[in-house]
C-alpha atoms as a PDB file:
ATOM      1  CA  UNK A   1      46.929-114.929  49.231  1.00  0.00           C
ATOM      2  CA  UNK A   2      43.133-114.113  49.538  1.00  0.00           C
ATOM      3  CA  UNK A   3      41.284-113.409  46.619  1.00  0.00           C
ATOM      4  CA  UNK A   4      40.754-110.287  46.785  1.00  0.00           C
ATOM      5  CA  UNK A   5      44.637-109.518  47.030  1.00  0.00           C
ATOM      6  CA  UNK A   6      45.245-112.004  44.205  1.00  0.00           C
ATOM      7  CA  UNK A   7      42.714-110.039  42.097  1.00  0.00           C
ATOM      8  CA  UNK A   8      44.348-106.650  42.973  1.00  0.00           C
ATOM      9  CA  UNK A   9      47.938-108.091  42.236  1.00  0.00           C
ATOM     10  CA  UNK A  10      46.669-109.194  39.305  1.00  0.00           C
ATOM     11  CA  UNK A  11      45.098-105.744  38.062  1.00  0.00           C
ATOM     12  CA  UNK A  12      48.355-104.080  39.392  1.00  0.00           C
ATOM     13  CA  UNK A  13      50.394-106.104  37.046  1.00  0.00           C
ATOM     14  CA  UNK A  14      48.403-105.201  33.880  1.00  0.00           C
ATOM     15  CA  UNK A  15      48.224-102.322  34.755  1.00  0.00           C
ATOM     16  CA  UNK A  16      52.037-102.347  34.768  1.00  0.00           C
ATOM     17  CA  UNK A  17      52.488-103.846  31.377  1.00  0.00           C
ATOM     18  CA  UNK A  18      49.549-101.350  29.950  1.00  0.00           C
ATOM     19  CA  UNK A  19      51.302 -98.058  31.272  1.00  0.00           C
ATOM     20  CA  UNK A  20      55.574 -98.781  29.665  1.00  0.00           C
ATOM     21  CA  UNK A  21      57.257 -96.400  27.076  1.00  0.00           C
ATOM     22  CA  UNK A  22      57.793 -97.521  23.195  1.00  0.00           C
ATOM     23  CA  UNK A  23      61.106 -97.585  22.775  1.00  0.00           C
ATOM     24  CA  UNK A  24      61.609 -96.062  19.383  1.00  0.00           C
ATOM     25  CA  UNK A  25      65.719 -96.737  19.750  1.00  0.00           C
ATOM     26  CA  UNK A  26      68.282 -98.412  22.412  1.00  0.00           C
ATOM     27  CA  UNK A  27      71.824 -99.124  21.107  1.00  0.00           C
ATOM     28  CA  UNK A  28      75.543 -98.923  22.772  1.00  0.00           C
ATOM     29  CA  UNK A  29      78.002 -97.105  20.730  1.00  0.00           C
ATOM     30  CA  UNK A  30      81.881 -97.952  20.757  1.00  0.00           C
ATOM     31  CA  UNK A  31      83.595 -94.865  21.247  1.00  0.00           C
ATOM     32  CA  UNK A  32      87.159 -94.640  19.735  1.00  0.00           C
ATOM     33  CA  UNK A  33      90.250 -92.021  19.321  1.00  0.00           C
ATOM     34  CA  UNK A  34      92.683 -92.331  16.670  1.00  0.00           C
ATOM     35  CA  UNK A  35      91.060 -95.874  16.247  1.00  0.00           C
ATOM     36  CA  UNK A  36      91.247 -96.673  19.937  1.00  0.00           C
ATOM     37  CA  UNK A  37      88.883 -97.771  22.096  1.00  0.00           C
ATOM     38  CA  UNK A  38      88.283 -94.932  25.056  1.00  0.00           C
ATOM     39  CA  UNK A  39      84.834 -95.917  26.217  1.00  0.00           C
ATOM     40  CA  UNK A  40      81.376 -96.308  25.215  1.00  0.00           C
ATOM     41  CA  UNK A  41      77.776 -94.720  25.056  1.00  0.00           C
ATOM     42  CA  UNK A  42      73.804 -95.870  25.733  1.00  0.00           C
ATOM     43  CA  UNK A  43      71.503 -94.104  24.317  1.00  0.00           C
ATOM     44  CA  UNK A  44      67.462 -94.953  24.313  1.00  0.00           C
ATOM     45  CA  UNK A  45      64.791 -92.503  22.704  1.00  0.00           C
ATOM     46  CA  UNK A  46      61.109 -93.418  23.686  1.00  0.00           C
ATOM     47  CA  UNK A  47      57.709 -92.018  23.565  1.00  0.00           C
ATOM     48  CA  UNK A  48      55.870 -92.413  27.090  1.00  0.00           C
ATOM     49  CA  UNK A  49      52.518 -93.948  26.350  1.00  0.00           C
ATOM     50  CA  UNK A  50      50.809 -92.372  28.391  1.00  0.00           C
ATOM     51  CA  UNK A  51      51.811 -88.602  28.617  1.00  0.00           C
ATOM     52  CA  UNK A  52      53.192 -88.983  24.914  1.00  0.00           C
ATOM     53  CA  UNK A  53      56.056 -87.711  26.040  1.00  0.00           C
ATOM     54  CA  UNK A  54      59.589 -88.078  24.147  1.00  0.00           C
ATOM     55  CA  UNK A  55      62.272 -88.767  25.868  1.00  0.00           C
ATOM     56  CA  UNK A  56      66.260 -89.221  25.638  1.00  0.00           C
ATOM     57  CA  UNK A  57      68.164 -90.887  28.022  1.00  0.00           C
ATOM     58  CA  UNK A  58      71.924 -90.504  27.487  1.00  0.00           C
ATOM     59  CA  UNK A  59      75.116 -92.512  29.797  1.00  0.00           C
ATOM     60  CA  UNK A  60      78.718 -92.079  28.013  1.00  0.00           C
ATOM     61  CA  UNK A  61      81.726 -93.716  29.729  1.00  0.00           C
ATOM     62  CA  UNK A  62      85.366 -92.552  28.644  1.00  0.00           C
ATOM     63  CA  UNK A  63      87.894 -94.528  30.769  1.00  0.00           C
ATOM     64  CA  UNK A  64      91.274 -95.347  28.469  1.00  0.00           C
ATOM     65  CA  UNK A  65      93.383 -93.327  26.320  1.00  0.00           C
ATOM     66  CA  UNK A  66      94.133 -90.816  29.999  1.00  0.00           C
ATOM     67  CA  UNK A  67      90.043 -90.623  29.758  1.00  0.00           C
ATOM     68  CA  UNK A  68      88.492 -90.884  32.881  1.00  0.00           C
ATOM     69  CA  UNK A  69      84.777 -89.043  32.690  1.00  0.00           C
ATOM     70  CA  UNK A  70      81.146 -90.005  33.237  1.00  0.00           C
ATOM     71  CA  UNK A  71      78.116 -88.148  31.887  1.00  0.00           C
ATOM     72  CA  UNK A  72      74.259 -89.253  31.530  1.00  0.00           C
ATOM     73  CA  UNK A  73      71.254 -86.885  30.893  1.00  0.00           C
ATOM     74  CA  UNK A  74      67.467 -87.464  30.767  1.00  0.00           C
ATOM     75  CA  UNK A  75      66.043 -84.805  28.754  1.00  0.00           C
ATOM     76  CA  UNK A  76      62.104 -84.773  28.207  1.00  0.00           C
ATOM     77  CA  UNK A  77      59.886 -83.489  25.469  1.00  0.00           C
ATOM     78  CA  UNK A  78      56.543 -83.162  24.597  1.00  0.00           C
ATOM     79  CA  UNK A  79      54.497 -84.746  21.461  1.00  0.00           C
ATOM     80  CA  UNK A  80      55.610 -82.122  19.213  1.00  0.00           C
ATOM     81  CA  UNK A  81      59.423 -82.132  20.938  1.00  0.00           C
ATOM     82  CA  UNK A  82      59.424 -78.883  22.739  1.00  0.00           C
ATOM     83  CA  UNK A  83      61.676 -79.005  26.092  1.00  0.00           C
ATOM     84  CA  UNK A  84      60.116 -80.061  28.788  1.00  0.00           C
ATOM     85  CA  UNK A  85      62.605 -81.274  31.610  1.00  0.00           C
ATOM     86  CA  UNK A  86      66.144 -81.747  31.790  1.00  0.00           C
ATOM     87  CA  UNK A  87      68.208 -83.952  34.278  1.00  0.00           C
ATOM     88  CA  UNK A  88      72.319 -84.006  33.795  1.00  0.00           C
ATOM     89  CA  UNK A  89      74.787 -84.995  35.792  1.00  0.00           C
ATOM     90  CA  UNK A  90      78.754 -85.261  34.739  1.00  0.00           C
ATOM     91  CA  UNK A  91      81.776 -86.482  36.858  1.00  0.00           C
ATOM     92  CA  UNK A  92      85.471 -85.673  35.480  1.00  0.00           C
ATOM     93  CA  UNK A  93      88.247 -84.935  36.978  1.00  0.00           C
ATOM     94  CA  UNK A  94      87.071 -85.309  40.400  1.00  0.00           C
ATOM     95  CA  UNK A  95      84.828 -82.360  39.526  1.00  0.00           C
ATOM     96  CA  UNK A  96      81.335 -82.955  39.625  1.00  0.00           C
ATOM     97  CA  UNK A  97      78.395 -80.508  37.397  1.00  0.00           C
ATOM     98  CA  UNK A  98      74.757 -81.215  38.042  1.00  0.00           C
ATOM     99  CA  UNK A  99      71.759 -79.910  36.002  1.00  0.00           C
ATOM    100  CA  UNK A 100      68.071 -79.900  37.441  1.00  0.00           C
ATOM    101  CA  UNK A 101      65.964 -77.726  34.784  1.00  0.00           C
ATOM    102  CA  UNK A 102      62.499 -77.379  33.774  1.00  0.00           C
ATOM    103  CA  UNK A 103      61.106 -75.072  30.533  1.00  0.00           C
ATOM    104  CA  UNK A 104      57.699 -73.937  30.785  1.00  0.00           C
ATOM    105  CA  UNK A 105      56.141 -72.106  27.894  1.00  0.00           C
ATOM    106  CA  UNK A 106      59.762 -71.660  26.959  1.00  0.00           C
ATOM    107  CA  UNK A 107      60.878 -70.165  29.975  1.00  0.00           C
ATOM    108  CA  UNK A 108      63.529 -72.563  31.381  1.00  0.00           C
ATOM    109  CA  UNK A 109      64.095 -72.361  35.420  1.00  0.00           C
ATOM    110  CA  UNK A 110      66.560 -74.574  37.703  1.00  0.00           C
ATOM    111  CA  UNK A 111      69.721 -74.542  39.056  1.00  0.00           C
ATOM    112  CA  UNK A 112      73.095 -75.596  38.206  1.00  0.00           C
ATOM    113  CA  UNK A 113      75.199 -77.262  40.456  1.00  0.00           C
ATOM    114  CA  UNK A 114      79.279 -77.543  39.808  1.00  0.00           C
ATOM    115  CA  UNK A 115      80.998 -78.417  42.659  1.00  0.00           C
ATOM    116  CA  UNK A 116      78.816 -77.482  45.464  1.00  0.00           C
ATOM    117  CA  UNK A 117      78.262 -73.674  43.477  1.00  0.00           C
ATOM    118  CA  UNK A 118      75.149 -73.257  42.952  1.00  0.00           C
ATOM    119  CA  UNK A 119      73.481 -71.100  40.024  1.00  0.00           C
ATOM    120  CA  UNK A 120      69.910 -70.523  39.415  1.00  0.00           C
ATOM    121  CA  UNK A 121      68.797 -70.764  35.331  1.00  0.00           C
ATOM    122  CA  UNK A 122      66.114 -68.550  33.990  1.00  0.00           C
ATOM    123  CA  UNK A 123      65.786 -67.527  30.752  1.00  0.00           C
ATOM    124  CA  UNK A 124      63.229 -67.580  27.773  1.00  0.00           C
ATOM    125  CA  UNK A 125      64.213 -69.728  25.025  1.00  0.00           C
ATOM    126  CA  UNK A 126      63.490 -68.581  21.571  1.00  0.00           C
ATOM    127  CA  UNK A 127      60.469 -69.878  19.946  1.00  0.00           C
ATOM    128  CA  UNK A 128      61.444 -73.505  17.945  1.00  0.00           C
ATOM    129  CA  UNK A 129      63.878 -74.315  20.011  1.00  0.00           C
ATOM    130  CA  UNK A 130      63.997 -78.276  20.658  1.00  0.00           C
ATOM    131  CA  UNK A 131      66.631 -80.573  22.469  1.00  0.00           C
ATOM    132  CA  UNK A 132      69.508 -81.354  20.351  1.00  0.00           C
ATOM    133  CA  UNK A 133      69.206 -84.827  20.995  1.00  0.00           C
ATOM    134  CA  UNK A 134      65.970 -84.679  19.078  1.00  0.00           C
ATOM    135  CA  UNK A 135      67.509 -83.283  16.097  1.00  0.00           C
ATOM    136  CA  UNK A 136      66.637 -86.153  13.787  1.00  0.00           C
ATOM    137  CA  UNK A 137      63.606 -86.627  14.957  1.00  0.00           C
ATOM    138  CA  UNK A 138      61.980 -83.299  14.482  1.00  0.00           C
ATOM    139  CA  UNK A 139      64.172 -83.449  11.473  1.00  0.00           C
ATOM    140  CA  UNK A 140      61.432 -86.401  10.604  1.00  0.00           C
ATOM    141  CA  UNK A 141      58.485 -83.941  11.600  1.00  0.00           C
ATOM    142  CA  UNK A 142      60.046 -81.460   9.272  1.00  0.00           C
ATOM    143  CA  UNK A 143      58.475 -80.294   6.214  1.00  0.00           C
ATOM    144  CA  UNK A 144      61.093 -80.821   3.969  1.00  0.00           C
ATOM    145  CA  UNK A 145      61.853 -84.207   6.331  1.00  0.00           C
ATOM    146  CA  UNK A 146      65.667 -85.884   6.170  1.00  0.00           C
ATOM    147  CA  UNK A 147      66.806 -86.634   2.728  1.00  0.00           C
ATOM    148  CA  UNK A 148      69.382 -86.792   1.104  1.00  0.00           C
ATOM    149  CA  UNK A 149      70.576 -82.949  -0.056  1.00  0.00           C
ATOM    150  CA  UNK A 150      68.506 -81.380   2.396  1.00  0.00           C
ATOM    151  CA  UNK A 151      69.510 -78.561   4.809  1.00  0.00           C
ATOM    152  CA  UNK A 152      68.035 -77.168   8.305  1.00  0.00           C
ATOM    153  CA  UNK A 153      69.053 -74.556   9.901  1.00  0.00           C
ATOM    154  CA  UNK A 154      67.864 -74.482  13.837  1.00  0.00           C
ATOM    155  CA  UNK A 155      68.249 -73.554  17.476  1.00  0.00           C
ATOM    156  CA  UNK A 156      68.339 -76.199  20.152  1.00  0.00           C
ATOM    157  CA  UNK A 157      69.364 -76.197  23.717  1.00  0.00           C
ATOM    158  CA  UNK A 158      72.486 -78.260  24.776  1.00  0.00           C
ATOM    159  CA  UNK A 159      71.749 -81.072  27.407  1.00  0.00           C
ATOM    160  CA  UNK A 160      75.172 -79.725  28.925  1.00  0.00           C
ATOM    161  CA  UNK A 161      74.595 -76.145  28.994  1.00  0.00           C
ATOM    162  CA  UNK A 162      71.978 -75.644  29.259  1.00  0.00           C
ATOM    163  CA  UNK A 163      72.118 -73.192  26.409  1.00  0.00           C
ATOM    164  CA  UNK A 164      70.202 -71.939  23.101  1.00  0.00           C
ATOM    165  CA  UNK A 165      72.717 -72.676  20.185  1.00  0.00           C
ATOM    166  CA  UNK A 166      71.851 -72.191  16.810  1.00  0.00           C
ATOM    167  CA  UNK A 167      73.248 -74.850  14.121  1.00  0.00           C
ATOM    168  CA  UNK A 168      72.842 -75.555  10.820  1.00  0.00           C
ATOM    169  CA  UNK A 169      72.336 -79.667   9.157  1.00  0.00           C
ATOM    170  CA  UNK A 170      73.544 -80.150   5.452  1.00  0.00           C
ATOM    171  CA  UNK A 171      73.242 -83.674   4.260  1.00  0.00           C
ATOM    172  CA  UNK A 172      75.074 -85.345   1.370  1.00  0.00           C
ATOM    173  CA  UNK A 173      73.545 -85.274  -1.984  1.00  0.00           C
ATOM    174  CA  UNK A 174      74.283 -89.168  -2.401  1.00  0.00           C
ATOM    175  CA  UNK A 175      73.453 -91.608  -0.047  1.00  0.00           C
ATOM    176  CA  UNK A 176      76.225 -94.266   1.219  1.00  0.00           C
ATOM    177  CA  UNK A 177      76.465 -97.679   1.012  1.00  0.00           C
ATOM    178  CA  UNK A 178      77.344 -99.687   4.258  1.00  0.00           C
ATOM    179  CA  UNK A 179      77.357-103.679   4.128  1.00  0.00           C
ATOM    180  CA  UNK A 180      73.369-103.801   3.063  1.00  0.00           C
ATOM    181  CA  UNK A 181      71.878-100.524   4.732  1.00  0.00           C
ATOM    182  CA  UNK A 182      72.097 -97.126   2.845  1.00  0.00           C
ATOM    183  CA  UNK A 183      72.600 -94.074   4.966  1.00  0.00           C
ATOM    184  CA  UNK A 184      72.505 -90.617   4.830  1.00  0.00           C
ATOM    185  CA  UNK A 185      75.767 -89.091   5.359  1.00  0.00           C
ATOM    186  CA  UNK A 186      75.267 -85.564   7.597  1.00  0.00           C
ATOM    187  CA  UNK A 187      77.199 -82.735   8.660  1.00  0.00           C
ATOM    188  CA  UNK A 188      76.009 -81.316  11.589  1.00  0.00           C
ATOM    189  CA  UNK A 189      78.029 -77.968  12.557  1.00  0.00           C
ATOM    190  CA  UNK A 190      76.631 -77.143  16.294  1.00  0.00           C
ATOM    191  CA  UNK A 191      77.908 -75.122  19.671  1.00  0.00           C
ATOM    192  CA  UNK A 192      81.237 -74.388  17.630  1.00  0.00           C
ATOM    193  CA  UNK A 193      81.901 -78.368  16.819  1.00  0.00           C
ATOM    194  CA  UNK A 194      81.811 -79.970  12.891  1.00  0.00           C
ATOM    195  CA  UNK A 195      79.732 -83.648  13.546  1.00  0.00           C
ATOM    196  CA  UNK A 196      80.139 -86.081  10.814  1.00  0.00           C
ATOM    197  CA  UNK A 197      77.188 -88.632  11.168  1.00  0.00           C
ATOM    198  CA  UNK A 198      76.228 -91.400   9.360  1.00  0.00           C
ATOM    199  CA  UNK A 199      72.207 -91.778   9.423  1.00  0.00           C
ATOM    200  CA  UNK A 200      69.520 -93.879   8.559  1.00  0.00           C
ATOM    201  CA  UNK A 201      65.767 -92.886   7.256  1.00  0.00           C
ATOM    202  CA  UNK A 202      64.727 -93.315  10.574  1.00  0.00           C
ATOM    203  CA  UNK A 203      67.030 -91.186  11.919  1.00  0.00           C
ATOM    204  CA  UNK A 204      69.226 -93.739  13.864  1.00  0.00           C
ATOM    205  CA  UNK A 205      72.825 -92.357  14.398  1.00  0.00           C
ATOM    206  CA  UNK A 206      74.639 -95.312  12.797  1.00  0.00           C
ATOM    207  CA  UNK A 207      78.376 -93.302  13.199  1.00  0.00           C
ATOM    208  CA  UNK A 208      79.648 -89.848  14.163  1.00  0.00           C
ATOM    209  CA  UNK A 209      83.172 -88.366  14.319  1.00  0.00           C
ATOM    210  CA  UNK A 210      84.277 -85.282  15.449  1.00  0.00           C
ATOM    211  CA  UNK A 211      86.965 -84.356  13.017  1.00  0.00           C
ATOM    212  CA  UNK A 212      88.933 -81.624  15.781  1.00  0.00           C
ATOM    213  CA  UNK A 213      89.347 -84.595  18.338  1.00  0.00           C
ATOM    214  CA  UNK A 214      89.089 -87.559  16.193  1.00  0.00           C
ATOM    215  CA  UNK A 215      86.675 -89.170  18.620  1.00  0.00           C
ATOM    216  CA  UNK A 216      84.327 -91.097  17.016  1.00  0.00           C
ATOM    217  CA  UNK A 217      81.451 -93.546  17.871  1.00  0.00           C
ATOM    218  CA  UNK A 218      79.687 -96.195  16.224  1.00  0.00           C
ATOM    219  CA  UNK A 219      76.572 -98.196  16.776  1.00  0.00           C
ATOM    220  CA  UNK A 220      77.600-102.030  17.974  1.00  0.00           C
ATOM    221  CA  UNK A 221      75.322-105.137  17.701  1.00  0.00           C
ATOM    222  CA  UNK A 222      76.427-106.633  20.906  1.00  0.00           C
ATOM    223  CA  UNK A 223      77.109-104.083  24.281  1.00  0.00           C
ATOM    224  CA  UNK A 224      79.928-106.315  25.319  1.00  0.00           C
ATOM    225  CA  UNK A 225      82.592-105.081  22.262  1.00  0.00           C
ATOM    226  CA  UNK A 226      81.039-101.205  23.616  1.00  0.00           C
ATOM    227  CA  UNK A 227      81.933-102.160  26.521  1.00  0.00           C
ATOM    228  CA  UNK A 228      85.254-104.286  26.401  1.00  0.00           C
ATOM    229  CA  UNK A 229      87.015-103.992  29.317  1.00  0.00           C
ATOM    230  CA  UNK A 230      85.413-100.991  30.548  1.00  0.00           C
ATOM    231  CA  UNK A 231      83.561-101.798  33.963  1.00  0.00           C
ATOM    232  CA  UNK A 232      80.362-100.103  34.780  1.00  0.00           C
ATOM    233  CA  UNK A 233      77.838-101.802  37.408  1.00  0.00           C
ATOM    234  CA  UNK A 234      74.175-102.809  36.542  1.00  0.00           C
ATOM    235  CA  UNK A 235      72.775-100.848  38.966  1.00  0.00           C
ATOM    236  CA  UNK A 236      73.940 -97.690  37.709  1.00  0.00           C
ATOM    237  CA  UNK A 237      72.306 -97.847  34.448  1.00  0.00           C
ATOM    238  CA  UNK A 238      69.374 -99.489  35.646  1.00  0.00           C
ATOM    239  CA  UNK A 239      68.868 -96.135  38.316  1.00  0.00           C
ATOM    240  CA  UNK A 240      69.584 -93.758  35.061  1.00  0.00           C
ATOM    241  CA  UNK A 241      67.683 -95.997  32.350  1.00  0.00           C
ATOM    242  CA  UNK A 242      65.177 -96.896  34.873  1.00  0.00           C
ATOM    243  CA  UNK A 243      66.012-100.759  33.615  1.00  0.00           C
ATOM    244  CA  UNK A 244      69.156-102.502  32.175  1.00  0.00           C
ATOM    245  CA  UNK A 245      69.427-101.602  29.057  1.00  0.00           C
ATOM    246  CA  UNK A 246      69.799-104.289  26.498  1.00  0.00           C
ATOM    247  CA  UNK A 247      70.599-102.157  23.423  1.00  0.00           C
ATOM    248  CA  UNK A 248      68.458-104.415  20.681  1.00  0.00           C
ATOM    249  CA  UNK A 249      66.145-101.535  19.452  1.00  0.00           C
ATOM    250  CA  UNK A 250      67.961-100.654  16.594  1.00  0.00           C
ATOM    251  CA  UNK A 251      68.764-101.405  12.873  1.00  0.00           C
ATOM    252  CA  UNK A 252      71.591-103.260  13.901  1.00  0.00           C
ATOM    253  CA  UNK A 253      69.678-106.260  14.927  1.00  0.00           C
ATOM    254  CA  UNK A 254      67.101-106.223  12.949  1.00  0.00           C
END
């Protein structure tokens, strides 16, 4: 390799470590019924460093228990978590629903695509309105922050919709012991569902049931007991997660 090659692979390469994301979380999540095992979740928040950017990457997949379904979404904010983008893409019972949507000043535009039907999204979203994936975050960014007997009423758009939903957070007076962490226990009552969530100060979904299904998921150390048994290639989560994830950013292994 000449020179000046070398020097311009070289300059490419820091310039590839320079521009990444912070990954503020990465974990897999178990996900059980009635204390089964049905399939299990990634999930990744990060911050792009250089647009500063937030953004939630999401792949859940339920294949025991008569389960068979795929979904992942990419949904991007800016610094101050207002919608910017939204990517989704579901697969269950051989039916197949695709989301390409971007929000503008609050004016969302796109097209939804469920089984070859196309329909074409715009609307204006009213004014706070954030992803609901961010919820703990901006619950962070808050004023009155997430504590324990704090409660926050809000509007955020579903990453499945996508649709405005107003919901309402009430958290638990008394914080809960688990092994040596103490977490916030939450109910979250959103798009006509009860959540039950277990949550750290740094607003890291430790556990969350949904008490009408009794599915419930909960943060693992390793991906393998997520997993177990449950076959998904490396190729599809490194096109979604735009790398394998290794699920290590979290309180769990720390």
């Amino acid at each position: 390799m000449k020179l000046r090659q070398l020097s311009l692979f070289l300059l490419l390469v820091v310039f590839a470590n320079i521009l990444h994301a912070e990954v503020l979380f990465e974990g897999y999540y178990k996900v059980s019924q009635f204390k089964k095992h049905i399939g299990f979740l990634v999930l990744r928040h990060e911050i792009d460093d250089k647009t500063k950017n937030f953004k939630t990457t999401s792949f859940i997949k339920l294949a025991k228990g008569g389960f068979d379904m795929t979904e992942s979404y990419t949904a991007v904010s800016d610094s101050t978590l207002i919608p910017v983008s939204l990517s989704y893409i579901a697969v269950a019972d051989k039916k197949t629903k695709t989301i390409d949507a971007k929000i503008r000043n609050m004016k969302l535009t796109g097209t939804v695509t469920e089984d070859k039907k196309k329909t074409k999204l715009d609307t204006t979203l009213p004014k706070g309105t954030f992803f609901s994936s961010a919820l703990y975050y901006l619950m962070l960014q808050s004023k009155e922050g997430l504590k324990t007997g704090s409660n926050f009423d809000y509007t955020a758009l579903t990453e499945e919709g996508p649709v405005a939903l107003s919901g309402t957070v009430s958290v638990d007076k008394k914080m809960v012991s688990q092994g040596a962490a103490q977490l916030l226990k939450v109910n979250n009552r959103f798009a006509g569902s009860d959540y039950d969530n277990m949550v750290n100060s740094q607003g890291e979904v430790i556990s969350s049931i949904t008490p009408a299904t009794s599915i419930e998921s909960e943060l693992v150390k390793d991906p393998v007991e997520a997993l177990e048994g449950i076959k998904v290639t490396k190729g599809t989560l490194e096109k979604i997660f735009g790398d394998l994830p290794q699920g290590k950013v979290n309180s769990k292994n720390k």
